[in-house]
PDB file of N, CA and C in Angstrom:
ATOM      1  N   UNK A   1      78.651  58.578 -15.556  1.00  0.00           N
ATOM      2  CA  UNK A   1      79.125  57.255 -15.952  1.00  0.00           C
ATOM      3  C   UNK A   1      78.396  56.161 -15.172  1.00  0.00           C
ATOM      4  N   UNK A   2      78.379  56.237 -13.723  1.00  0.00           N
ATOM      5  CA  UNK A   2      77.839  55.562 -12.773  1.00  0.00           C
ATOM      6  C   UNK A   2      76.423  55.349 -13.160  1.00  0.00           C
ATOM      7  N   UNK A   3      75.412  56.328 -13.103  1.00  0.00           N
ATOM      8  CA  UNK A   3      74.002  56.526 -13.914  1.00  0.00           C
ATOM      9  C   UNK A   3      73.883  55.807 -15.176  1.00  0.00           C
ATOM     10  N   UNK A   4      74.533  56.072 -16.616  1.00  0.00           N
ATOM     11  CA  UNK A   4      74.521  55.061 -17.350  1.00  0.00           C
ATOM     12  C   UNK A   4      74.875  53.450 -17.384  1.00  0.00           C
ATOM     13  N   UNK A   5      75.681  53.396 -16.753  1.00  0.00           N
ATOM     14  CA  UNK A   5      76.037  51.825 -15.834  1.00  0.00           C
ATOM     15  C   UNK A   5      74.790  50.977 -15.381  1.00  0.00           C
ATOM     16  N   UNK A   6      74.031  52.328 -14.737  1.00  0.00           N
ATOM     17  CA  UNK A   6      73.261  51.476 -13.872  1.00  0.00           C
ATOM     18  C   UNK A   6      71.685  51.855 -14.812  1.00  0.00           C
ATOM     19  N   UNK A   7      72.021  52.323 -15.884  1.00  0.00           N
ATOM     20  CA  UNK A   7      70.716  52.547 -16.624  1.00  0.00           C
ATOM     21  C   UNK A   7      71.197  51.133 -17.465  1.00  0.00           C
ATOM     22  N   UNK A   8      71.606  50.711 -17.970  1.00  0.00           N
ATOM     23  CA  UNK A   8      71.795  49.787 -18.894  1.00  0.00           C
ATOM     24  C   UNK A   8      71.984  48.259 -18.217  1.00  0.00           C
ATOM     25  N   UNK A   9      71.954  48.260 -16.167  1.00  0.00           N
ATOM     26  CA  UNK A   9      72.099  47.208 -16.358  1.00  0.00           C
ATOM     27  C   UNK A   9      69.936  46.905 -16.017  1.00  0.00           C
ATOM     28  N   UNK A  10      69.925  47.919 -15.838  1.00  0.00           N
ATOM     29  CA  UNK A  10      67.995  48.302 -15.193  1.00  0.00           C
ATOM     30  C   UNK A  10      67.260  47.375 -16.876  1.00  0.00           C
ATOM     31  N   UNK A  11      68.179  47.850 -17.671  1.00  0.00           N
ATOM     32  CA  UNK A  11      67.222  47.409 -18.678  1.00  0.00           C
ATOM     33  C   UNK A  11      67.894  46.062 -19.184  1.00  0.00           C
ATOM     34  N   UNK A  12      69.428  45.728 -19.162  1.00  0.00           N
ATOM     35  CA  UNK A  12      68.749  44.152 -18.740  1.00  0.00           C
ATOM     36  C   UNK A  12      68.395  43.382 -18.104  1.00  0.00           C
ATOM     37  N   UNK A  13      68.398  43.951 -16.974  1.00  0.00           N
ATOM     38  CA  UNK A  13      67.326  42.885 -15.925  1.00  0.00           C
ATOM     39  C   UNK A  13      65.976  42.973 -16.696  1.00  0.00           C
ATOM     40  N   UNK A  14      65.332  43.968 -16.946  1.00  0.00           N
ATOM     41  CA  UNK A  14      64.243  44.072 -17.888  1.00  0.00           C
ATOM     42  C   UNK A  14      64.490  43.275 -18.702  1.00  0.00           C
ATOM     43  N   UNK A  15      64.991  42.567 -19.953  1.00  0.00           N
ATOM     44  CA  UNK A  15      64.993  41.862 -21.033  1.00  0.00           C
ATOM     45  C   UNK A  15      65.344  40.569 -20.630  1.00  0.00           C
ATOM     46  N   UNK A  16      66.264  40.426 -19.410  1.00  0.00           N
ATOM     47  CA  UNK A  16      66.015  39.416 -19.058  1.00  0.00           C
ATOM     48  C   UNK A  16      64.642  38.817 -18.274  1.00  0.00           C
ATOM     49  N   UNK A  17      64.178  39.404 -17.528  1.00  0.00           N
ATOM     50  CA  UNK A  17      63.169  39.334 -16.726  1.00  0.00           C
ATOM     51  C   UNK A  17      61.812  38.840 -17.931  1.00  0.00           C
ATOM     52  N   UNK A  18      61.729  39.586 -19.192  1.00  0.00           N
ATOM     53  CA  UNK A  18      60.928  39.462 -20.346  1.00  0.00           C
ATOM     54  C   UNK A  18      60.989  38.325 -20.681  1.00  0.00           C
ATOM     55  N   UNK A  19      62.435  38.229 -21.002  1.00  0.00           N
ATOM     56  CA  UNK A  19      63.065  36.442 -22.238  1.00  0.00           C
ATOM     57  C   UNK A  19      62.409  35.269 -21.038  1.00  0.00           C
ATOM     58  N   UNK A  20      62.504  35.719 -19.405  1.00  0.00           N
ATOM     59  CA  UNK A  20      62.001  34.592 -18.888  1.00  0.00           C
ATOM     60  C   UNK A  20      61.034  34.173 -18.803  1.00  0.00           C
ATOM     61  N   UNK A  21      59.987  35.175 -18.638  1.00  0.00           N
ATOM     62  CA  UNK A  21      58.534  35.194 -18.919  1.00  0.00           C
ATOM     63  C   UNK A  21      58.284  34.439 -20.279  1.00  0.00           C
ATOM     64  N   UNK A  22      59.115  35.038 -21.467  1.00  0.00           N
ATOM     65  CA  UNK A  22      58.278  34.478 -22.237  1.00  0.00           C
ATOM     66  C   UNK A  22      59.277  32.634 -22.752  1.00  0.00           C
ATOM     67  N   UNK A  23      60.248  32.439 -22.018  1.00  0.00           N
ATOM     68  CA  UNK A  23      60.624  30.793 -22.052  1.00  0.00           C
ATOM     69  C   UNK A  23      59.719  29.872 -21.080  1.00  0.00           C
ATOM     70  N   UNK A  24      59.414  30.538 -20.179  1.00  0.00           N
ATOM     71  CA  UNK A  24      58.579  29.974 -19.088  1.00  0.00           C
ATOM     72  C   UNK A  24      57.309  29.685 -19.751  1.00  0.00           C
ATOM     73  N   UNK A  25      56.704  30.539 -20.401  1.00  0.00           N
ATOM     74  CA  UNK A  25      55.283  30.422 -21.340  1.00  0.00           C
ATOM     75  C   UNK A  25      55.809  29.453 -22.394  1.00  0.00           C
ATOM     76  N   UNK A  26      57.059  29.454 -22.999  1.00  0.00           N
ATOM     77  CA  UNK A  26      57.129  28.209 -24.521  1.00  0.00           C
ATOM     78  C   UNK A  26      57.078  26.996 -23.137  1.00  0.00           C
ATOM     79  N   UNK A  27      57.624  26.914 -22.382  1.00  0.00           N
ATOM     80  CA  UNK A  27      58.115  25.694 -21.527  1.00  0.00           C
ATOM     81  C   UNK A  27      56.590  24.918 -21.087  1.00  0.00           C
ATOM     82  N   UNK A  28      55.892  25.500 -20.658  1.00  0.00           N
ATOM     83  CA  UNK A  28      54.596  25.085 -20.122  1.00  0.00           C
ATOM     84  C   UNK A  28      53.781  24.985 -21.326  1.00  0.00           C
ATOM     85  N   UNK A  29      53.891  25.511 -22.560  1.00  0.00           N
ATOM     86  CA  UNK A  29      52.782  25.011 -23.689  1.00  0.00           C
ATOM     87  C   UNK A  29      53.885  23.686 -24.454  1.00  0.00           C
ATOM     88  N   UNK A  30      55.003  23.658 -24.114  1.00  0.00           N
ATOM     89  CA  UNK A  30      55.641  22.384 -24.818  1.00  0.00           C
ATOM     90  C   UNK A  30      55.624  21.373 -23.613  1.00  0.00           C
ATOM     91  N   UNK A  31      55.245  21.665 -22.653  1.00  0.00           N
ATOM     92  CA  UNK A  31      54.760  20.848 -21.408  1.00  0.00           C
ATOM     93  C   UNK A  31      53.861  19.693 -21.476  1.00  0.00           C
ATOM     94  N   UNK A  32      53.108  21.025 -21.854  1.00  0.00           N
ATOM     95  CA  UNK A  32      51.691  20.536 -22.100  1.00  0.00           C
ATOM     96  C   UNK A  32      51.312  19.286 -23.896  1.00  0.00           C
ATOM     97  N   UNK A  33      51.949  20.318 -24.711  1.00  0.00           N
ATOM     98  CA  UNK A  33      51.787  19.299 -25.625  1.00  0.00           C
ATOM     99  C   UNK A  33      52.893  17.849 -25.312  1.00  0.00           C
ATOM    100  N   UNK A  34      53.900  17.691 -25.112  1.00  0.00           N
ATOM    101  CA  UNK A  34      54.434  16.558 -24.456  1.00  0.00           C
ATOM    102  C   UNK A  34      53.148  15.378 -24.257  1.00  0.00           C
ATOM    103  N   UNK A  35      52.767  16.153 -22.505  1.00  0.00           N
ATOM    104  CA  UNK A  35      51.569  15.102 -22.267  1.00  0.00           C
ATOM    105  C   UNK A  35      50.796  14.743 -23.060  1.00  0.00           C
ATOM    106  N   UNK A  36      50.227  15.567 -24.182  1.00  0.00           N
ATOM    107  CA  UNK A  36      49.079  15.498 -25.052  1.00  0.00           C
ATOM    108  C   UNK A  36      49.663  14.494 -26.216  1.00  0.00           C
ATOM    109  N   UNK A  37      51.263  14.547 -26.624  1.00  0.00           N
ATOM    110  CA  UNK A  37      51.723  13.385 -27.125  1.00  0.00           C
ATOM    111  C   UNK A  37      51.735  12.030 -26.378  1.00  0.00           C
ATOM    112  N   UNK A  38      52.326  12.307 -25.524  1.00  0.00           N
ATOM    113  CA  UNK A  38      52.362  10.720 -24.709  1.00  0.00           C
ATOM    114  C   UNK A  38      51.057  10.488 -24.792  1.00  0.00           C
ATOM    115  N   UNK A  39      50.147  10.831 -24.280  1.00  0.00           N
ATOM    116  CA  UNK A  39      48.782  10.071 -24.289  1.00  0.00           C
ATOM    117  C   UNK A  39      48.026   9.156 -25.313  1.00  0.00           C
ATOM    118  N   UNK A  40      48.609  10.506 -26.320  1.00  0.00           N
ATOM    119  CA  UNK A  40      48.231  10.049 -27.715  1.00  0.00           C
ATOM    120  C   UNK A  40      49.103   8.385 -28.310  1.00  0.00           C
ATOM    121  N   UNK A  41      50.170   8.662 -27.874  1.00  0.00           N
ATOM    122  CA  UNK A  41      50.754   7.438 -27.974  1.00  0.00           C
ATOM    123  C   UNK A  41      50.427   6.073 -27.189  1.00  0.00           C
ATOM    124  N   UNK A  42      50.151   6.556 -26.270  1.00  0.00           N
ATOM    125  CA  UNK A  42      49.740   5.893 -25.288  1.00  0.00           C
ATOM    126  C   UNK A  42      48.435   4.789 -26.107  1.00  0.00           C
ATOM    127  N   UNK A  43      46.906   5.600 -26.003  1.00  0.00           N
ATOM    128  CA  UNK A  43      46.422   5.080 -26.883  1.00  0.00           C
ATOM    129  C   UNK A  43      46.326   4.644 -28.453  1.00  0.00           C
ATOM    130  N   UNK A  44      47.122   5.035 -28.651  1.00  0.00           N
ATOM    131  CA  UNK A  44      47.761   4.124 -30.626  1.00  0.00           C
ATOM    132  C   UNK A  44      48.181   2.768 -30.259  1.00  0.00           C
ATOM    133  N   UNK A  45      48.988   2.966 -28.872  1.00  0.00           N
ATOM    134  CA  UNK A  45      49.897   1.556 -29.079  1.00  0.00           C
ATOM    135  C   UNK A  45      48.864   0.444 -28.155  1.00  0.00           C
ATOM    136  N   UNK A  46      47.960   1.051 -27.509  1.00  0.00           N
ATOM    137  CA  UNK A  46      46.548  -0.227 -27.197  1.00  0.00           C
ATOM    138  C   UNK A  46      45.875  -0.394 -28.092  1.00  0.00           C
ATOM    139  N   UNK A  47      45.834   0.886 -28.956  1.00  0.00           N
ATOM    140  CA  UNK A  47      44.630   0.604 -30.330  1.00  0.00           C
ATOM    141  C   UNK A  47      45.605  -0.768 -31.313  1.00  0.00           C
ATOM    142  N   UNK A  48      46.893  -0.374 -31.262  1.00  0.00           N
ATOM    143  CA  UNK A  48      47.653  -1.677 -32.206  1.00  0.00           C
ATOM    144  C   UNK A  48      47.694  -2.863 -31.237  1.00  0.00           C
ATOM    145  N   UNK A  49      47.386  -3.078 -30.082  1.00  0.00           N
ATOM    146  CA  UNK A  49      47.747  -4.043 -29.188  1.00  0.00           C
ATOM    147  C   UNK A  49      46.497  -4.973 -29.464  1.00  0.00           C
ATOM    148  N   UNK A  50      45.084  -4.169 -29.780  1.00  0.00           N
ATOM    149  CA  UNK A  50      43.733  -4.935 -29.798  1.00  0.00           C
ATOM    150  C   UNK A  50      43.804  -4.775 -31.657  1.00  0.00           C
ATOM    151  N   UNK A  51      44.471  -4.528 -32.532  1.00  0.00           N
ATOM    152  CA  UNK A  51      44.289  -4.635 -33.746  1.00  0.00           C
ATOM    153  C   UNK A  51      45.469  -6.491 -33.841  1.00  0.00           C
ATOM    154  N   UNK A  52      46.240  -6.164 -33.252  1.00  0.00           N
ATOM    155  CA  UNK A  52      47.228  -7.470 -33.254  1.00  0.00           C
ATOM    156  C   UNK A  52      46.192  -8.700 -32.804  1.00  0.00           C
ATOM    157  N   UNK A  53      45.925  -8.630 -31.915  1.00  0.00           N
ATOM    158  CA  UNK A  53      45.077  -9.339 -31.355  1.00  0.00           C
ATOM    159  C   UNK A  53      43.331 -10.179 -31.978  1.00  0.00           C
ATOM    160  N   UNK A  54      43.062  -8.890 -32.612  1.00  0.00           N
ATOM    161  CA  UNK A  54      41.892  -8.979 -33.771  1.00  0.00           C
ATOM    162  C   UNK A  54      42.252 -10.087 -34.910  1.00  0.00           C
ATOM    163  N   UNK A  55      43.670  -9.351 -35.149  1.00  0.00           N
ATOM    164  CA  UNK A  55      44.482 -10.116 -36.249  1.00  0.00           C
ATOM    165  C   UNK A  55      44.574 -11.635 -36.278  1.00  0.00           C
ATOM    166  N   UNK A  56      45.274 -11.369 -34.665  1.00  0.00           N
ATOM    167  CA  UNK A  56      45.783 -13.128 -34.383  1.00  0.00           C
ATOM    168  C   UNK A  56      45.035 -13.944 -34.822  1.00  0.00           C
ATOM    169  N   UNK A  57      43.504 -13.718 -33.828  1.00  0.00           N
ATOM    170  CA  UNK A  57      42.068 -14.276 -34.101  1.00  0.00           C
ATOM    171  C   UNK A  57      41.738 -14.658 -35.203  1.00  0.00           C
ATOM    172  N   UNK A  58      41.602 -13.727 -36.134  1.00  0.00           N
ATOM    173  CA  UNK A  58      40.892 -14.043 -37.900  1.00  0.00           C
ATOM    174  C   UNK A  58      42.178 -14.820 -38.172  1.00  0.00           C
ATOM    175  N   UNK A  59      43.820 -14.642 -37.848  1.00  0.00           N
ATOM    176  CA  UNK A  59      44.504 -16.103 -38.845  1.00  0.00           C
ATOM    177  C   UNK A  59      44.031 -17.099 -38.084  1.00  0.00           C
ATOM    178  N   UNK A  60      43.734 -17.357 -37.230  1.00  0.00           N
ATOM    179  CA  UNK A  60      43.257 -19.101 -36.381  1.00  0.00           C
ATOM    180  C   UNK A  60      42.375 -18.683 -37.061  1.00  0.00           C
ATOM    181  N   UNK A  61      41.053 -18.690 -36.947  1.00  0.00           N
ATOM    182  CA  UNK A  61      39.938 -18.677 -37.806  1.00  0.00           C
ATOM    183  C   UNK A  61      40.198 -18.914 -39.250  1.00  0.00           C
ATOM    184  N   UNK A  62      41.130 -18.351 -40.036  1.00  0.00           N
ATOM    185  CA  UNK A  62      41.514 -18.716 -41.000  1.00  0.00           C
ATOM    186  C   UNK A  62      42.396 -19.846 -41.505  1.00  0.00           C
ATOM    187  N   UNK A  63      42.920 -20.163 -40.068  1.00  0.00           N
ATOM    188  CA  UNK A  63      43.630 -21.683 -40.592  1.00  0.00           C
ATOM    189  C   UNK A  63      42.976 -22.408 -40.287  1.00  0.00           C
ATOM    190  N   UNK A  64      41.873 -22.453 -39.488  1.00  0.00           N
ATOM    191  CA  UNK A  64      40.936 -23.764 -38.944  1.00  0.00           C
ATOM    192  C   UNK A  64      40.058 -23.937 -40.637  1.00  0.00           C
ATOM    193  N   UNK A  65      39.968 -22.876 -40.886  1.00  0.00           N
ATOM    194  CA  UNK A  65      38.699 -23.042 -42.531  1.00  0.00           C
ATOM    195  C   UNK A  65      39.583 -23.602 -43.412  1.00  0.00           C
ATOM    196  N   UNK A  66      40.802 -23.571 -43.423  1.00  0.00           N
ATOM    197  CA  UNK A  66      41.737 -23.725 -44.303  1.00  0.00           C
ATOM    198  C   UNK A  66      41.911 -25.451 -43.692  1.00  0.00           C
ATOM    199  N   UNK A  67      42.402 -25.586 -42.843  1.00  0.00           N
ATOM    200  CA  UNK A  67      42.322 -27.208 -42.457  1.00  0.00           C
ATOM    201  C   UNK A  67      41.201 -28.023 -42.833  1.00  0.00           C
ATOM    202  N   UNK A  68      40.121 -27.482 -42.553  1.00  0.00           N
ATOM    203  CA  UNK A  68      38.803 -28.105 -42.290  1.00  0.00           C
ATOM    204  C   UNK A  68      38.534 -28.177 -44.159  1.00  0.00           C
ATOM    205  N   UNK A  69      38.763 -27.548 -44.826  1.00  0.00           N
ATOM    206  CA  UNK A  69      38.543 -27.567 -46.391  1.00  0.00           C
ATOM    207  C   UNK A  69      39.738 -28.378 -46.838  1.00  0.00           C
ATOM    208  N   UNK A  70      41.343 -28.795 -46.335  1.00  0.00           N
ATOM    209  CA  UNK A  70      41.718 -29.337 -46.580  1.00  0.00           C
ATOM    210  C   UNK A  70      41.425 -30.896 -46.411  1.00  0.00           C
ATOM    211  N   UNK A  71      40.776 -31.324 -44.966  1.00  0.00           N
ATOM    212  CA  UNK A  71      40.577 -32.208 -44.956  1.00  0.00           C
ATOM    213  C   UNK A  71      39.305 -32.887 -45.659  1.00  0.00           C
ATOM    214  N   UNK A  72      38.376 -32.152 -46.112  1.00  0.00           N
ATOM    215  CA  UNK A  72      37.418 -32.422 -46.576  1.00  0.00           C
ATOM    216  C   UNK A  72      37.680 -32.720 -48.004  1.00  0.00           C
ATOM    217  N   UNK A  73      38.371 -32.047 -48.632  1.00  0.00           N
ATOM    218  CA  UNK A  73      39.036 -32.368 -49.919  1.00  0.00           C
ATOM    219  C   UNK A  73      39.459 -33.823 -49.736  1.00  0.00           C
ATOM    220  N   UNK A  74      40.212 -33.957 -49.201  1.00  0.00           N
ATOM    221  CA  UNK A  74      41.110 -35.270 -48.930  1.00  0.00           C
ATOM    222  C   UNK A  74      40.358 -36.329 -48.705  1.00  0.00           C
ATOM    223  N   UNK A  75      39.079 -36.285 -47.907  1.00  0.00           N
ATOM    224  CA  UNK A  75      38.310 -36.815 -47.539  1.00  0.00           C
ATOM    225  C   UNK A  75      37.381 -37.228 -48.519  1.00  0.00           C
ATOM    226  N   UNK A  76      37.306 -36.575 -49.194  1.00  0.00           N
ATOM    227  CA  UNK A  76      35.635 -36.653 -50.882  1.00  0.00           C
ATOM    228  C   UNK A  76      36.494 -37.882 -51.736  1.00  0.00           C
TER     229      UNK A  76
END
């Protein structure tokens, strides 16, 4: 009785010992992609920070042409 007791708890320490190995391996590749998201985010939201910015630019540029043709109209 004692022998089977201690055979069954041998093998779950084994399955446990396994399941940890292999959560420890999901844990460090979802680790890893994490960082590989943040980064990624990281640069999207400077790439939209200099697209906003691009933006801003061409509407002034576009309201100065837009003034400057208004007044010239007005002006003829």
């Amino acid at each position: 009785m004692l022998e089977a007791s201690l055979s069954q708890l041998e093998q779950l320490v084994t399955d446990l010992v396994q399941q940890n190995r292999h959560l420890t391996g999901l844990n460090e590749t979802l680790s890893a992609e994490l960082a590989k998201a943040k980064d990624e985010n990281e640069s999207l939201q400077l790439s939209l920070m200099e697209q906003e910015e691009l933006h801003g630019s061409t509407a002034a540029r576009i309201q100065t042409l837009i003034e400057r043709a208004s007044s010239a109209t007005v002006g003829a």
